[in-house]
Protein backbone atom coordinates (compact mmCIF):
# COMPACT_ATOMS: atom_id res chain seq x y z
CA UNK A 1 -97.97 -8.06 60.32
CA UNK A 2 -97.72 -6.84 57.09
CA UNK A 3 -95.00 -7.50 54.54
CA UNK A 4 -92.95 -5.10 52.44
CA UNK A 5 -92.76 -4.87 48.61
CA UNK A 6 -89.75 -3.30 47.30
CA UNK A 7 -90.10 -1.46 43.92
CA UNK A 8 -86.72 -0.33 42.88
CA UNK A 9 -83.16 -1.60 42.29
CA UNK A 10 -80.59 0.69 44.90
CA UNK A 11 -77.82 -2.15 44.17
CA UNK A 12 -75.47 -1.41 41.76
CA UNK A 13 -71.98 -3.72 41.41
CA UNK A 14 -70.05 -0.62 39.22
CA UNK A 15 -70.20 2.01 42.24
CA UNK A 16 -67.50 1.88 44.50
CA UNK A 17 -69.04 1.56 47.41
CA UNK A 18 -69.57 -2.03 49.06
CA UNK A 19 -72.54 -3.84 48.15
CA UNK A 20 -74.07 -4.71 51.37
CA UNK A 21 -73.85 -1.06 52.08
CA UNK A 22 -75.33 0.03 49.07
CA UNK A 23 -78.57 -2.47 50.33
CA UNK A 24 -78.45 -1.38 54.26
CA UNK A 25 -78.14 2.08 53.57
CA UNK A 26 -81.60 1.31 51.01
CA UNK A 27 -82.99 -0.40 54.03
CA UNK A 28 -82.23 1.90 56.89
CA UNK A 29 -83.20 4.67 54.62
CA UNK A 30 -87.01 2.77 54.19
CA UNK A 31 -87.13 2.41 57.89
CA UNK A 32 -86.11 5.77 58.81
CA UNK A 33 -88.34 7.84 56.29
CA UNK A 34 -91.39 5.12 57.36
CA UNK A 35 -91.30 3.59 53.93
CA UNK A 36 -91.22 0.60 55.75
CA UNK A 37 -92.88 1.01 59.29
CA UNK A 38 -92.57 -0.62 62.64
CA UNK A 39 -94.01 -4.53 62.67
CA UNK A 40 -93.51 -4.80 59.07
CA UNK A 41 -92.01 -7.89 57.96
CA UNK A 42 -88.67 -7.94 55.68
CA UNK A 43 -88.92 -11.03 52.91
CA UNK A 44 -86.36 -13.75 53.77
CA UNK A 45 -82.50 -13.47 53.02
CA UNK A 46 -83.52 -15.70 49.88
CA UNK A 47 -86.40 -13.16 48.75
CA UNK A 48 -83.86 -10.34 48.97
CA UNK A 49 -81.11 -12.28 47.62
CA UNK A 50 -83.06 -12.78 44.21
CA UNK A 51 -84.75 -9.22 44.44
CA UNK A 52 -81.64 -7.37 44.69
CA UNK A 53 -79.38 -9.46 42.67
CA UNK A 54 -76.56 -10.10 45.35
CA UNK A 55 -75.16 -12.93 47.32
CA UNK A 56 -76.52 -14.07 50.67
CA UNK A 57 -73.43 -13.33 52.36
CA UNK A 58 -74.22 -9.61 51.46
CA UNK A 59 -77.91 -9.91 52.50
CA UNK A 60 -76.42 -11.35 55.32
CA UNK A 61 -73.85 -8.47 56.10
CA UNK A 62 -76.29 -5.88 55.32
CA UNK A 63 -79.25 -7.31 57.92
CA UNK A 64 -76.57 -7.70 60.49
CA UNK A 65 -75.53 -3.79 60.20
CA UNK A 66 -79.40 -2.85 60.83
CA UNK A 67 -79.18 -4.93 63.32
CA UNK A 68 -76.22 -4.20 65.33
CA UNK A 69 -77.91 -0.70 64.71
CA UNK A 70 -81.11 -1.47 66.84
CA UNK A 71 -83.05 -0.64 63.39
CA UNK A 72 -84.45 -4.48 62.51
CA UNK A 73 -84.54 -7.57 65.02
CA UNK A 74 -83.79 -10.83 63.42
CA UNK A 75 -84.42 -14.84 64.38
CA UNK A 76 -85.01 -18.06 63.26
CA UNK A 77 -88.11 -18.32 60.81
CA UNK A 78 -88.80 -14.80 61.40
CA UNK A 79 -88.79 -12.18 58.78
């Protein structure tokens, strides 16, 4: 499976808007358009932690929206 490299920077702390929403709605918004396409893996919680600048917690709450959503499946030493 290939992995994903992100290029830009979606989070922003000043907008109103939550920041694990700001991050799923970049994430569902690579899946949907094929940015990021079926199989491919997503770094770990850590990787996206330091890429996007936010706290695992909102890594956290942002993978779990995409997938309560059906959009990503998640486990244990998966990506």
């Amino acid at each position: 499976m290939k992995t994903y490299q992100f290029e830009e920077r979606p989070v922003d702390p000043s907008k109103s808007l939550p920041l694990h929403h700001q991050l799923s709605a970049h994430l569902r918004a690579q899946i949907v358009n094929h940015s990021l396409p079926p199989g491919t893996l997503l770094p770990s919680e850590a990787q996206l932690q330091e890429r996007y600048g936010v706290s695992r917690s909102v890594v956290r709450q942002a993978l779990g929206a995409l997938t309560s959503e059906g959009l990503i499946d998640r486990g244990r030493g998966r990506g």
